[in-house]
PDB file of N, CA and C in Angstrom:
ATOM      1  N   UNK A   1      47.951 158.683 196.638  1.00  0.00           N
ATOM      2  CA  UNK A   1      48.725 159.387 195.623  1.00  0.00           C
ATOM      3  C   UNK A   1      48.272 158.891 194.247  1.00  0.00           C
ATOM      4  N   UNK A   2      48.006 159.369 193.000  1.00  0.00           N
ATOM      5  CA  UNK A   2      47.762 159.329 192.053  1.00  0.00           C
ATOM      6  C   UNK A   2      48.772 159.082 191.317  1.00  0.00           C
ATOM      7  N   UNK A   3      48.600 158.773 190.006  1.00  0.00           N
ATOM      8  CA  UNK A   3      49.764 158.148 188.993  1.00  0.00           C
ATOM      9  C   UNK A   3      50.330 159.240 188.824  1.00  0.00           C
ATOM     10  N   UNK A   4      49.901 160.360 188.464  1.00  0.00           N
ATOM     11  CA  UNK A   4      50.846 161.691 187.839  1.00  0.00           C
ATOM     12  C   UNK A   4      51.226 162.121 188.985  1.00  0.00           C
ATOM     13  N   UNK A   5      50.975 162.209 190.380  1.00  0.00           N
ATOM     14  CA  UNK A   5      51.745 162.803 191.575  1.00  0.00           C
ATOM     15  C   UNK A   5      52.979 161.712 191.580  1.00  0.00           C
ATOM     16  N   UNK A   6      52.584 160.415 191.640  1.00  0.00           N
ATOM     17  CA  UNK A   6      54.320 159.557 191.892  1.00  0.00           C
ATOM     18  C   UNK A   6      55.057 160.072 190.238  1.00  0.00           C
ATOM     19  N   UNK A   7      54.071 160.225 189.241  1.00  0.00           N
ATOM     20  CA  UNK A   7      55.144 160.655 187.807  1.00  0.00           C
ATOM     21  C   UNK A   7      56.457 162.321 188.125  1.00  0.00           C
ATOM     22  N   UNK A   8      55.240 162.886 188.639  1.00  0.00           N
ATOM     23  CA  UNK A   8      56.040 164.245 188.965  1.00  0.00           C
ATOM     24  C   UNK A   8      57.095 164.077 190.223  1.00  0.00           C
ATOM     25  N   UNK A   9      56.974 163.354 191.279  1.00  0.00           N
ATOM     26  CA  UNK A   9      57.701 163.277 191.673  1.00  0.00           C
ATOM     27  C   UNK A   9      59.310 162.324 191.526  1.00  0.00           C
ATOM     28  N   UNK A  10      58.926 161.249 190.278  1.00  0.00           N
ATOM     29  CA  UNK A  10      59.860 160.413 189.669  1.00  0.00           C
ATOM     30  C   UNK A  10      60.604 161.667 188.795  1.00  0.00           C
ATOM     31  N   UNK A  11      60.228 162.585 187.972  1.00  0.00           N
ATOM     32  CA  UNK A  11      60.770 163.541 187.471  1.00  0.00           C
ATOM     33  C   UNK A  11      61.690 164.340 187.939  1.00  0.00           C
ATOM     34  N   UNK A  12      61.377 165.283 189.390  1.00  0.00           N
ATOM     35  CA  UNK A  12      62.266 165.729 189.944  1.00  0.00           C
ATOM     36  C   UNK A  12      63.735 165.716 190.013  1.00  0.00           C
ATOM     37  N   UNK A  13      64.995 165.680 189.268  1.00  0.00           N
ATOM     38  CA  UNK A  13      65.877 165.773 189.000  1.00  0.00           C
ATOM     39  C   UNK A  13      66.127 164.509 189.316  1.00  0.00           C
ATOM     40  N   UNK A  14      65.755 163.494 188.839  1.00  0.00           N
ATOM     41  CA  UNK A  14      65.934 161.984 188.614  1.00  0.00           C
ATOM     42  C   UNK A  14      67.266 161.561 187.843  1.00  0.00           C
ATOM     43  N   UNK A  15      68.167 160.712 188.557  1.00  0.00           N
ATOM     44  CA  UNK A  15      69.811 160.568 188.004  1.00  0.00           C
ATOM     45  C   UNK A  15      69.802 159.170 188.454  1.00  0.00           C
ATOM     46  N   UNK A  16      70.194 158.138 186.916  1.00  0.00           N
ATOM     47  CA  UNK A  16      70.535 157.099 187.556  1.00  0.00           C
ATOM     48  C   UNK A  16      71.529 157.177 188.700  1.00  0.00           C
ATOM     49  N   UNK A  17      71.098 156.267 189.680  1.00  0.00           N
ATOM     50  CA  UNK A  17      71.910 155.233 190.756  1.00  0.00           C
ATOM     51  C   UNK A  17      72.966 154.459 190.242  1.00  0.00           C
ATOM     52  N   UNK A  18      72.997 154.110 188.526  1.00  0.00           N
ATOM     53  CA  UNK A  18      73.878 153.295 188.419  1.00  0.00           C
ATOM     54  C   UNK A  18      75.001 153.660 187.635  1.00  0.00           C
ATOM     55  N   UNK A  19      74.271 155.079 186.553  1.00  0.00           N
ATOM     56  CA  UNK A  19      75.816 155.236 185.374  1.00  0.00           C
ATOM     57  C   UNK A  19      75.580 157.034 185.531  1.00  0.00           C
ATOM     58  N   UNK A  20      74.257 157.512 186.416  1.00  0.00           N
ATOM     59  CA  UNK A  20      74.554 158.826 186.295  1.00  0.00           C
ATOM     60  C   UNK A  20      73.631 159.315 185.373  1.00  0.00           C
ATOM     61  N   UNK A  21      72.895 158.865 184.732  1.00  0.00           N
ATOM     62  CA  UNK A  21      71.991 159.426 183.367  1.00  0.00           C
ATOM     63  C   UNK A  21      70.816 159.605 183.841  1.00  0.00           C
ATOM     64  N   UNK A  22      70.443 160.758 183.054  1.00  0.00           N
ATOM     65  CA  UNK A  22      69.044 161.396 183.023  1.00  0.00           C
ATOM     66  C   UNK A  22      68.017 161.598 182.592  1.00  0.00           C
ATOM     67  N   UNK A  23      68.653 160.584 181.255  1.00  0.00           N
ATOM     68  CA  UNK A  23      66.788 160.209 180.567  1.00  0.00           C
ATOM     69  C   UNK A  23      66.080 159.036 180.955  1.00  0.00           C
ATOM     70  N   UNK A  24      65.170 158.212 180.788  1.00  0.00           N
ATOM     71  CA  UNK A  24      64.462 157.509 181.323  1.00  0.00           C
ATOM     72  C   UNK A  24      63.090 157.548 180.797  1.00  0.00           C
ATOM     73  N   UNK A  25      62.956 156.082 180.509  1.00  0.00           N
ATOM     74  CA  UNK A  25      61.481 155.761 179.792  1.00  0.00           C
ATOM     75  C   UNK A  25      60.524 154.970 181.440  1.00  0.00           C
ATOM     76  N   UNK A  26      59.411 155.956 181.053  1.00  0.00           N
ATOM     77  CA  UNK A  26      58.316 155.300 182.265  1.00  0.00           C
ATOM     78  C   UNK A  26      57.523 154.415 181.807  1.00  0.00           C
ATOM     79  N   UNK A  27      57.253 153.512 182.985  1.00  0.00           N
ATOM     80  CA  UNK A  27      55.767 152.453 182.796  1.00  0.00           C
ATOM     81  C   UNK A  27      55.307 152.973 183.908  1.00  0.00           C
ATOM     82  N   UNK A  28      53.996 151.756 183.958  1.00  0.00           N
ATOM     83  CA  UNK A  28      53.015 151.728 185.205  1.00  0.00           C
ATOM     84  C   UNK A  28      53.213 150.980 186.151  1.00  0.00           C
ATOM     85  N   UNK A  29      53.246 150.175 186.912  1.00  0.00           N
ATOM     86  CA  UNK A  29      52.904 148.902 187.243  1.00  0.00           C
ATOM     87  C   UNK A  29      52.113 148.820 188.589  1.00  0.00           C
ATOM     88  N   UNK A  30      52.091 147.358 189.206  1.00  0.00           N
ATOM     89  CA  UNK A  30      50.937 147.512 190.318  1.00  0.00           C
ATOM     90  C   UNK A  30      51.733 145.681 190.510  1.00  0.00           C
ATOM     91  N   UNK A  31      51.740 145.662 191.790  1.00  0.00           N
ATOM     92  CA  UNK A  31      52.552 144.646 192.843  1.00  0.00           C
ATOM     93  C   UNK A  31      51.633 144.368 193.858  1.00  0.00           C
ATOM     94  N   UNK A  32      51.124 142.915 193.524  1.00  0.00           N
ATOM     95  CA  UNK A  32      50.177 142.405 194.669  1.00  0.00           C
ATOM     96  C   UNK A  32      50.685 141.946 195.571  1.00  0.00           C
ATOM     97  N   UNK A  33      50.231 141.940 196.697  1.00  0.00           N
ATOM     98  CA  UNK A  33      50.713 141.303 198.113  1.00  0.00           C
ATOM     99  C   UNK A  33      50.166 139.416 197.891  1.00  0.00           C
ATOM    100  N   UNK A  34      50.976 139.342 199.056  1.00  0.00           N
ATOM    101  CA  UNK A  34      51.235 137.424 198.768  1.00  0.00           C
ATOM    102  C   UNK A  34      50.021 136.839 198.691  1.00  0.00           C
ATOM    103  N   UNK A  35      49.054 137.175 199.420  1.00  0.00           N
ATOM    104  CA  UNK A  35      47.393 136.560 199.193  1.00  0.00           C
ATOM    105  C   UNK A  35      46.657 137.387 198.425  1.00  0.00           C
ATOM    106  N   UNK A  36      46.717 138.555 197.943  1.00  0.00           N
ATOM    107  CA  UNK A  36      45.961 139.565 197.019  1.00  0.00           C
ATOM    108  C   UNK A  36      45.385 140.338 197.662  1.00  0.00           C
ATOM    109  N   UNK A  37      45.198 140.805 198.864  1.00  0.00           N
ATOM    110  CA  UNK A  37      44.658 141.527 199.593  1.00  0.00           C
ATOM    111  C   UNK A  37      44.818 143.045 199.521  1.00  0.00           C
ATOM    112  N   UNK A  38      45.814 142.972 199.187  1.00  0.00           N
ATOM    113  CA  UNK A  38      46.554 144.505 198.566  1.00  0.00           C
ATOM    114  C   UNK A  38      47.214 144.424 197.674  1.00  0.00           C
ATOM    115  N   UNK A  39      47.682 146.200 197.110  1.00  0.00           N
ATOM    116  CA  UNK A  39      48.091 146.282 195.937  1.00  0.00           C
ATOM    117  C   UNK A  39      49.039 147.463 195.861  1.00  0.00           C
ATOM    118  N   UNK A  40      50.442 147.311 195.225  1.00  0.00           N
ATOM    119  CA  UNK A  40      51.124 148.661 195.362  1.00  0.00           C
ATOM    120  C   UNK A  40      51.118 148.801 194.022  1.00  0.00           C
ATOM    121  N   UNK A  41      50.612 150.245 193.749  1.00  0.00           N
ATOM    122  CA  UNK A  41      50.711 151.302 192.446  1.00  0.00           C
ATOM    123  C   UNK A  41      52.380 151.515 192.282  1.00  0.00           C
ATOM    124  N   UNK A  42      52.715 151.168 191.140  1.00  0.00           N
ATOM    125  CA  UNK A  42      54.047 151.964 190.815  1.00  0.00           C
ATOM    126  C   UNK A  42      54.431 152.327 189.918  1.00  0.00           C
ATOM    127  N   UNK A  43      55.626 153.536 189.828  1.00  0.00           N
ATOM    128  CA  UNK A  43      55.456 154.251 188.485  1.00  0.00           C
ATOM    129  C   UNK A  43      57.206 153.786 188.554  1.00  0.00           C
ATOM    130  N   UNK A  44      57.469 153.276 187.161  1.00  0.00           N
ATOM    131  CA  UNK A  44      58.564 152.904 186.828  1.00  0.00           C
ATOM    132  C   UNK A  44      59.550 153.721 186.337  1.00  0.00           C
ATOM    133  N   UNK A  45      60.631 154.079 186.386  1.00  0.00           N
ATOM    134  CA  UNK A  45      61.352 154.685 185.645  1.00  0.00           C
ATOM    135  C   UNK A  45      62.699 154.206 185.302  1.00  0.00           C
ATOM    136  N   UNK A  46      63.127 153.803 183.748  1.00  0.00           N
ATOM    137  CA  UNK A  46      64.107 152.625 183.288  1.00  0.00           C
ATOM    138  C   UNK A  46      64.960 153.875 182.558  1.00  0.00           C
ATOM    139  N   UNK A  47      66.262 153.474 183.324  1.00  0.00           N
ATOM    140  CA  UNK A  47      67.593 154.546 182.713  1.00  0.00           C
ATOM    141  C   UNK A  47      67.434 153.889 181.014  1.00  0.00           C
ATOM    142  N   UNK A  48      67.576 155.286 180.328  1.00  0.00           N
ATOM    143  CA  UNK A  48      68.277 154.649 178.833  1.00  0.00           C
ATOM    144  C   UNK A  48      69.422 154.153 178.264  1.00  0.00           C
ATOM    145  N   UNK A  49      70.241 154.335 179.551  1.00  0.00           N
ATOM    146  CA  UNK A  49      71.471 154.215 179.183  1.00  0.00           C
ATOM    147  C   UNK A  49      72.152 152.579 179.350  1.00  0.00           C
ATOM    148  N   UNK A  50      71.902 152.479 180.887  1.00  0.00           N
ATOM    149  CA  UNK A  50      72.097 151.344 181.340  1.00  0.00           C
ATOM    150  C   UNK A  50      70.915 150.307 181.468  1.00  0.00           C
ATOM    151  N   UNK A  51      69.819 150.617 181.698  1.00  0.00           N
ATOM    152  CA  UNK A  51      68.469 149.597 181.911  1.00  0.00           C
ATOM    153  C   UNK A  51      68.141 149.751 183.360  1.00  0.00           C
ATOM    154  N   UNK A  52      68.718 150.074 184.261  1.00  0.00           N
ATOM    155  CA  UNK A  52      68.482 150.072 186.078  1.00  0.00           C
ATOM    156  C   UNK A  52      67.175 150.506 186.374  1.00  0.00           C
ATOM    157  N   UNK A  53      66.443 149.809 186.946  1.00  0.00           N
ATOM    158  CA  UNK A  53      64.939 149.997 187.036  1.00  0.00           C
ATOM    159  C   UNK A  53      64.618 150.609 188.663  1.00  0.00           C
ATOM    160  N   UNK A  54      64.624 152.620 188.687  1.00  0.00           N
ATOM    161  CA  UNK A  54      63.964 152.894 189.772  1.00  0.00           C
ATOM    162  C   UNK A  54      62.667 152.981 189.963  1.00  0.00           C
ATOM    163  N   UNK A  55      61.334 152.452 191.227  1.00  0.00           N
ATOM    164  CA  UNK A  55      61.259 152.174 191.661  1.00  0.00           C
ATOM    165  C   UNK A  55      59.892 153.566 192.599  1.00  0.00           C
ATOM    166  N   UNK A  56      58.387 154.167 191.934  1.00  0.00           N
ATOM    167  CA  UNK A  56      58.220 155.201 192.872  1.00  0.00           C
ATOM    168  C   UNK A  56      56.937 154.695 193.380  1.00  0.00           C
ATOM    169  N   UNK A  57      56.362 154.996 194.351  1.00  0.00           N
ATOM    170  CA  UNK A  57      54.888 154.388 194.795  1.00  0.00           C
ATOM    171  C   UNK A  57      54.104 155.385 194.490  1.00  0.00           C
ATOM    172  N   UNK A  58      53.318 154.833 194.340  1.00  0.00           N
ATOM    173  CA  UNK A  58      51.762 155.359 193.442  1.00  0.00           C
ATOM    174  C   UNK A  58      50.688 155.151 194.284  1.00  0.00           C
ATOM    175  N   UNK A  59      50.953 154.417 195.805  1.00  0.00           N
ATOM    176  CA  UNK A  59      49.880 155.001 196.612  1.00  0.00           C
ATOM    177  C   UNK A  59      49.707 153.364 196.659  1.00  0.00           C
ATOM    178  N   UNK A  60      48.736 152.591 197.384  1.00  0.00           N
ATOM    179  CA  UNK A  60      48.239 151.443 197.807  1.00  0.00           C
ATOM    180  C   UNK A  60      47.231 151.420 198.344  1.00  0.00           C
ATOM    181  N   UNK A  61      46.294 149.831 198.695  1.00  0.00           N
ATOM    182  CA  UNK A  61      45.230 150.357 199.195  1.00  0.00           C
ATOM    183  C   UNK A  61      43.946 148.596 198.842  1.00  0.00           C
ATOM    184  N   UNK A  62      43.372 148.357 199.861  1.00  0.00           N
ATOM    185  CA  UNK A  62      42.716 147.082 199.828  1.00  0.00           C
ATOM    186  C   UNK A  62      42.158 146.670 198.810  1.00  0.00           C
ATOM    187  N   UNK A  63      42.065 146.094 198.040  1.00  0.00           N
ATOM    188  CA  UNK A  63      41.216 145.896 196.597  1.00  0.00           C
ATOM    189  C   UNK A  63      41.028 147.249 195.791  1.00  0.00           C
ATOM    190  N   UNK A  64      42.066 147.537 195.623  1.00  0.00           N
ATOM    191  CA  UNK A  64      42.074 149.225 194.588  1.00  0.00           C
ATOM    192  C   UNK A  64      42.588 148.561 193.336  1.00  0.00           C
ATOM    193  N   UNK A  65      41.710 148.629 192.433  1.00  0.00           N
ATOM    194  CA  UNK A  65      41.742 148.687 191.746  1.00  0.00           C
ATOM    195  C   UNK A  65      41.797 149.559 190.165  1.00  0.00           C
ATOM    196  N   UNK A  66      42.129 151.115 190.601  1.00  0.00           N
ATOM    197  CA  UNK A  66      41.476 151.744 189.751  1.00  0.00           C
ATOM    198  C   UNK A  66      42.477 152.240 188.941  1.00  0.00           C
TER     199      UNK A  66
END
């Protein structure tokens, strides 16, 4: 999965879990496994309201780096 496929799918009528709100500022990020062997892509999405940080995968994959 690519960054803009987990973005579009973080979009999809996205409602905080915690106060109900619907705007939301995105990052990127990327989560290594305990020896580095792998890597999870993730696309962040932080309520504006409250701060609650959901959580979308961006795909993974052995030394991906890209």
């Amino acid at each position: 999965m690519t960054w803009e496929q987990a973005d579009q799918n973080a979009k999809q009528q996205l409602r905080c879990l915690m106060c109900g709100n619907t705007t939301f500022d995105r990052q990127e990020g990327r989560i290594d496994s305990r020896w580095g062997f792998t890597s999870h892509k993730l696309v962040m999405m932080i309520c504006q309201r409250c701060g609650f940080l959901h959580q979308f995968s961006a795909g993974r994959g052995i030394w991906d780096f890209d």
